[in-house]
C-alpha atoms as a PDB file:
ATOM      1  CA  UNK A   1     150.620  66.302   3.846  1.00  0.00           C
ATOM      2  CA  UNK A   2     152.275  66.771   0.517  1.00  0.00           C
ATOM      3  CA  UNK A   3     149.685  67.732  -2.032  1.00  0.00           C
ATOM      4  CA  UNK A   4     150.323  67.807  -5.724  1.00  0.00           C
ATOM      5  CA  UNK A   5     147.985  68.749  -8.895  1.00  0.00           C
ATOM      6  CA  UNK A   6     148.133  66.047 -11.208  1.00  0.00           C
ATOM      7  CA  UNK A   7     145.587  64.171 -14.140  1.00  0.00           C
ATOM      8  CA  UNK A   8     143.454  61.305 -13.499  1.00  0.00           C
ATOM      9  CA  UNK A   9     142.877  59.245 -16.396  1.00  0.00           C
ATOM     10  CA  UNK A  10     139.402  59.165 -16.979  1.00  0.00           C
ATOM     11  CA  UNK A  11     137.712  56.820 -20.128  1.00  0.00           C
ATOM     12  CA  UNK A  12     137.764  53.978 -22.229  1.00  0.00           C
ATOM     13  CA  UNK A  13     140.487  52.094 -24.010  1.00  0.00           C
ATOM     14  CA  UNK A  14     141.473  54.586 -27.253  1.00  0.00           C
ATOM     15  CA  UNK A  15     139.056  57.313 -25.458  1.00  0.00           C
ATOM     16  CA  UNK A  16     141.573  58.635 -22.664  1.00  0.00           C
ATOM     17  CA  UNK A  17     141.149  62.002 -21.313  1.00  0.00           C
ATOM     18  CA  UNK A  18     141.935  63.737 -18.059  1.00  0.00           C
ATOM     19  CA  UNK A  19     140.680  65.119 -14.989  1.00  0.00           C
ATOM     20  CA  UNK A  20     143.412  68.105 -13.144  1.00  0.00           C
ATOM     21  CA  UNK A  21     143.000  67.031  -9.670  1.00  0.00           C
ATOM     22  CA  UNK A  22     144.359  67.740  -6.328  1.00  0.00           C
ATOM     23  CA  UNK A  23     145.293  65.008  -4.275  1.00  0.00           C
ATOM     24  CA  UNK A  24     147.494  64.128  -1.456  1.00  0.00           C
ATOM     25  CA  UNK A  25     150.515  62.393  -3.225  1.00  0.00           C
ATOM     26  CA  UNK A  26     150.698  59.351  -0.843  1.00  0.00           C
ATOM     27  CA  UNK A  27     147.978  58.622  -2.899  1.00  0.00           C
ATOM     28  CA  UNK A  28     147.423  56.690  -6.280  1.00  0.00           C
ATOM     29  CA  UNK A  29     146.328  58.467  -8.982  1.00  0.00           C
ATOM     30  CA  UNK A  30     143.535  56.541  -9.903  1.00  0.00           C
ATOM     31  CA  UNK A  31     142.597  57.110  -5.955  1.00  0.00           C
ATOM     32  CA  UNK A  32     141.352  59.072  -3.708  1.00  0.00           C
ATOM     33  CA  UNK A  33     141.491  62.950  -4.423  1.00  0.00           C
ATOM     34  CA  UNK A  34     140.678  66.559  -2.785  1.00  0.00           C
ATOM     35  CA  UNK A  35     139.128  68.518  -5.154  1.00  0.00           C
ATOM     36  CA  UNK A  36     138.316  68.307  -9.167  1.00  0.00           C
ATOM     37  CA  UNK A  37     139.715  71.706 -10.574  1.00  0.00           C
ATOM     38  CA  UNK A  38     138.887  70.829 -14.402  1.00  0.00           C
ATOM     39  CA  UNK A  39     140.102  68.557 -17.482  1.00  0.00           C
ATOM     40  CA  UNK A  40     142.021  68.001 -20.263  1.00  0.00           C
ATOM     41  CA  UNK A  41     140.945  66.404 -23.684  1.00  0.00           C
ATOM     42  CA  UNK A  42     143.849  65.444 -25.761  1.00  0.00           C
ATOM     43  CA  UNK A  43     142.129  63.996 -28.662  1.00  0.00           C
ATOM     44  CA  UNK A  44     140.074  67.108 -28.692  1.00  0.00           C
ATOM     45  CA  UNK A  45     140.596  69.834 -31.532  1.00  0.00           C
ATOM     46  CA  UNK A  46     140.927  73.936 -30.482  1.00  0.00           C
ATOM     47  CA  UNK A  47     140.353  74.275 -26.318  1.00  0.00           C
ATOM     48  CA  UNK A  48     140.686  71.248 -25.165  1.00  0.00           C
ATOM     49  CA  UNK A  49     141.172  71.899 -21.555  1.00  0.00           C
ATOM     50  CA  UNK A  50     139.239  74.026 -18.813  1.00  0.00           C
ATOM     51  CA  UNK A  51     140.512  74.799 -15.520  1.00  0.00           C
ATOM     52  CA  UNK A  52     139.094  76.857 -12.638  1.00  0.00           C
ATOM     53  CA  UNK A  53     142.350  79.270 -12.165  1.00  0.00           C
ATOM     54  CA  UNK A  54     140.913  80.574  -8.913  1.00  0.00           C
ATOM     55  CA  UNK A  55     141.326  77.270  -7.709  1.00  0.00           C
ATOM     56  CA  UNK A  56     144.368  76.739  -9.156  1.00  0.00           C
ATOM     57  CA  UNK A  57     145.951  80.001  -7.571  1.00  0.00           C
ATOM     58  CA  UNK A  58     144.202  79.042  -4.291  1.00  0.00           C
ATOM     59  CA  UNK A  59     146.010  75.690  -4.267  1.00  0.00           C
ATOM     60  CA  UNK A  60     149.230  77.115  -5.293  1.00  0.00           C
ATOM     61  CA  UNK A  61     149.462  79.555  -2.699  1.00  0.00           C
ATOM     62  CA  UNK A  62     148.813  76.474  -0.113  1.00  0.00           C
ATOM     63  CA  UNK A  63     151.515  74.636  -1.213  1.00  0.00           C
ATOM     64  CA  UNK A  64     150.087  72.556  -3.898  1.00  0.00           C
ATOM     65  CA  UNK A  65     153.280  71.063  -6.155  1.00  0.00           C
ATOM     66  CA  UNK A  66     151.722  70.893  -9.899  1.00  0.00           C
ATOM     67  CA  UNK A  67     153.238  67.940 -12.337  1.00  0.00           C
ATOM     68  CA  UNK A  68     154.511  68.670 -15.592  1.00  0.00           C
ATOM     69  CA  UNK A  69     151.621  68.487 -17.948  1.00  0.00           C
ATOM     70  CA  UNK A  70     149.714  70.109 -15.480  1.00  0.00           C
ATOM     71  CA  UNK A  71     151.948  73.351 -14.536  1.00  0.00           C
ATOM     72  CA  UNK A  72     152.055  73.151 -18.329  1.00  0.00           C
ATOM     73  CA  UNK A  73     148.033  73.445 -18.798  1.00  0.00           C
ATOM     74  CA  UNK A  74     148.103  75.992 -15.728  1.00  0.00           C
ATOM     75  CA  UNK A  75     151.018  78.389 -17.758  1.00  0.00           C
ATOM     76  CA  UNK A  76     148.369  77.716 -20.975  1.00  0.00           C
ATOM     77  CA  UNK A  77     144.759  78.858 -19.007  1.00  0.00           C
ATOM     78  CA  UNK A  78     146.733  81.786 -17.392  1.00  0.00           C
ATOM     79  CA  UNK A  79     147.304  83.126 -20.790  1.00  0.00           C
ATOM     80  CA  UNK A  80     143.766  82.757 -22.009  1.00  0.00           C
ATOM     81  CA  UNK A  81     140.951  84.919 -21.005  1.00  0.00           C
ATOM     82  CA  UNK A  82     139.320  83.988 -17.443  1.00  0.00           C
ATOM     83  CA  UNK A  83     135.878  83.091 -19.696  1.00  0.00           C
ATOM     84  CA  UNK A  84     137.570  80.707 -22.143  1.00  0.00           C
ATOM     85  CA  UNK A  85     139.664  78.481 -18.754  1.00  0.00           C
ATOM     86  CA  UNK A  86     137.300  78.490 -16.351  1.00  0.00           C
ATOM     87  CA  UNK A  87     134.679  75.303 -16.473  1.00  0.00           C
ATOM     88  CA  UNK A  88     131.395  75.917 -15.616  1.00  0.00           C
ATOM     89  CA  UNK A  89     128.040  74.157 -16.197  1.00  0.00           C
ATOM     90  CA  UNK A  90     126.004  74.068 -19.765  1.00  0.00           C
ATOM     91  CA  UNK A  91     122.980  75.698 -20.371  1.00  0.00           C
ATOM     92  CA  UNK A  92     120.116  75.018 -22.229  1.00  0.00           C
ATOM     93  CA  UNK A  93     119.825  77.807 -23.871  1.00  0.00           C
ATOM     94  CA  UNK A  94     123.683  77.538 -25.319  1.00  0.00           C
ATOM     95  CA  UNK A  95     122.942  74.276 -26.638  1.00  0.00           C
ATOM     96  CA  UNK A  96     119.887  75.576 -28.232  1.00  0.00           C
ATOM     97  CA  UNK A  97     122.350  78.267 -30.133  1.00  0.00           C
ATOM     98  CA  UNK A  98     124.728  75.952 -31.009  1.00  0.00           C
ATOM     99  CA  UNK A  99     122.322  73.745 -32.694  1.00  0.00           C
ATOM    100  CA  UNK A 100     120.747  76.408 -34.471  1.00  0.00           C
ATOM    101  CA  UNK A 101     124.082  77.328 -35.509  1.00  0.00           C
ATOM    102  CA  UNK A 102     124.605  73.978 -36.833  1.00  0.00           C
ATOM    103  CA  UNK A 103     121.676  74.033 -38.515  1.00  0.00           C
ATOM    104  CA  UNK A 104     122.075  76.708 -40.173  1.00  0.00           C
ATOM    105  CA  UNK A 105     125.494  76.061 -41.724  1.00  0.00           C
ATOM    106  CA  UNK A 106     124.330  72.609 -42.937  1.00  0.00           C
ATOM    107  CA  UNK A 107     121.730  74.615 -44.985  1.00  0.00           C
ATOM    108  CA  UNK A 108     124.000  76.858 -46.525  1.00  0.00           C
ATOM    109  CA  UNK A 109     126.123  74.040 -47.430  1.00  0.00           C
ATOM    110  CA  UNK A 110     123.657  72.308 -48.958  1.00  0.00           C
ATOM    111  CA  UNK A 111     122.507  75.576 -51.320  1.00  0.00           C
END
């Protein structure tokens, strides 16, 4: 089975982004896949990707053949630090901070 990392369109019309995948390459893209390892947001200003590099390095030591764009994301998360590439799940309270955050610089902008 050749398996290859590669993005799944994901979205609307004008509101594309991307999902790094593994899937077996007999495949479609738009098929069935293996595993979800993280995604990419092109529109998206600053970090627009997050990728789970143990994953990554798991997959790549089995054999796993990366496209372009996504050996490309892969060379880009490898040089970040291991907090800022890896996706992980939201939490309340980080919300919370980031709207008080935004709060607060709306009010300063406004004095």
């Amino acid at each position: 089975m050749a398996v290859k990392i590669r993005l799944r369109r994901m979205g609307s019309r004008n509101a594309a982004f991307y999902r790094v995948i593994v899937q077996d390459s007999r495949f479609a893209p738009t098929g069935r896949f293996i595993e979800t390892l993280g995604w990419y947001d092109p529109k998206q200003e600053g970090n627009n990707f997050s990728l789970n590099i143990d994953r990554v390095n798991y997959w790549l030591d089995n054999g796993a053949q990366p496209s372009e764009t996504a050996q490309s994301l892969i060379k880009k998360a490898a040089a970040l630090p291991a907090e800022k590439s890896v996706s992980g799940e939201v939490k309340e309270e980080e919300v919370a901070a980031v709207e008080a955050e935004e709060v607060a610089e709306e009010a300063t902008e406004e004095a």
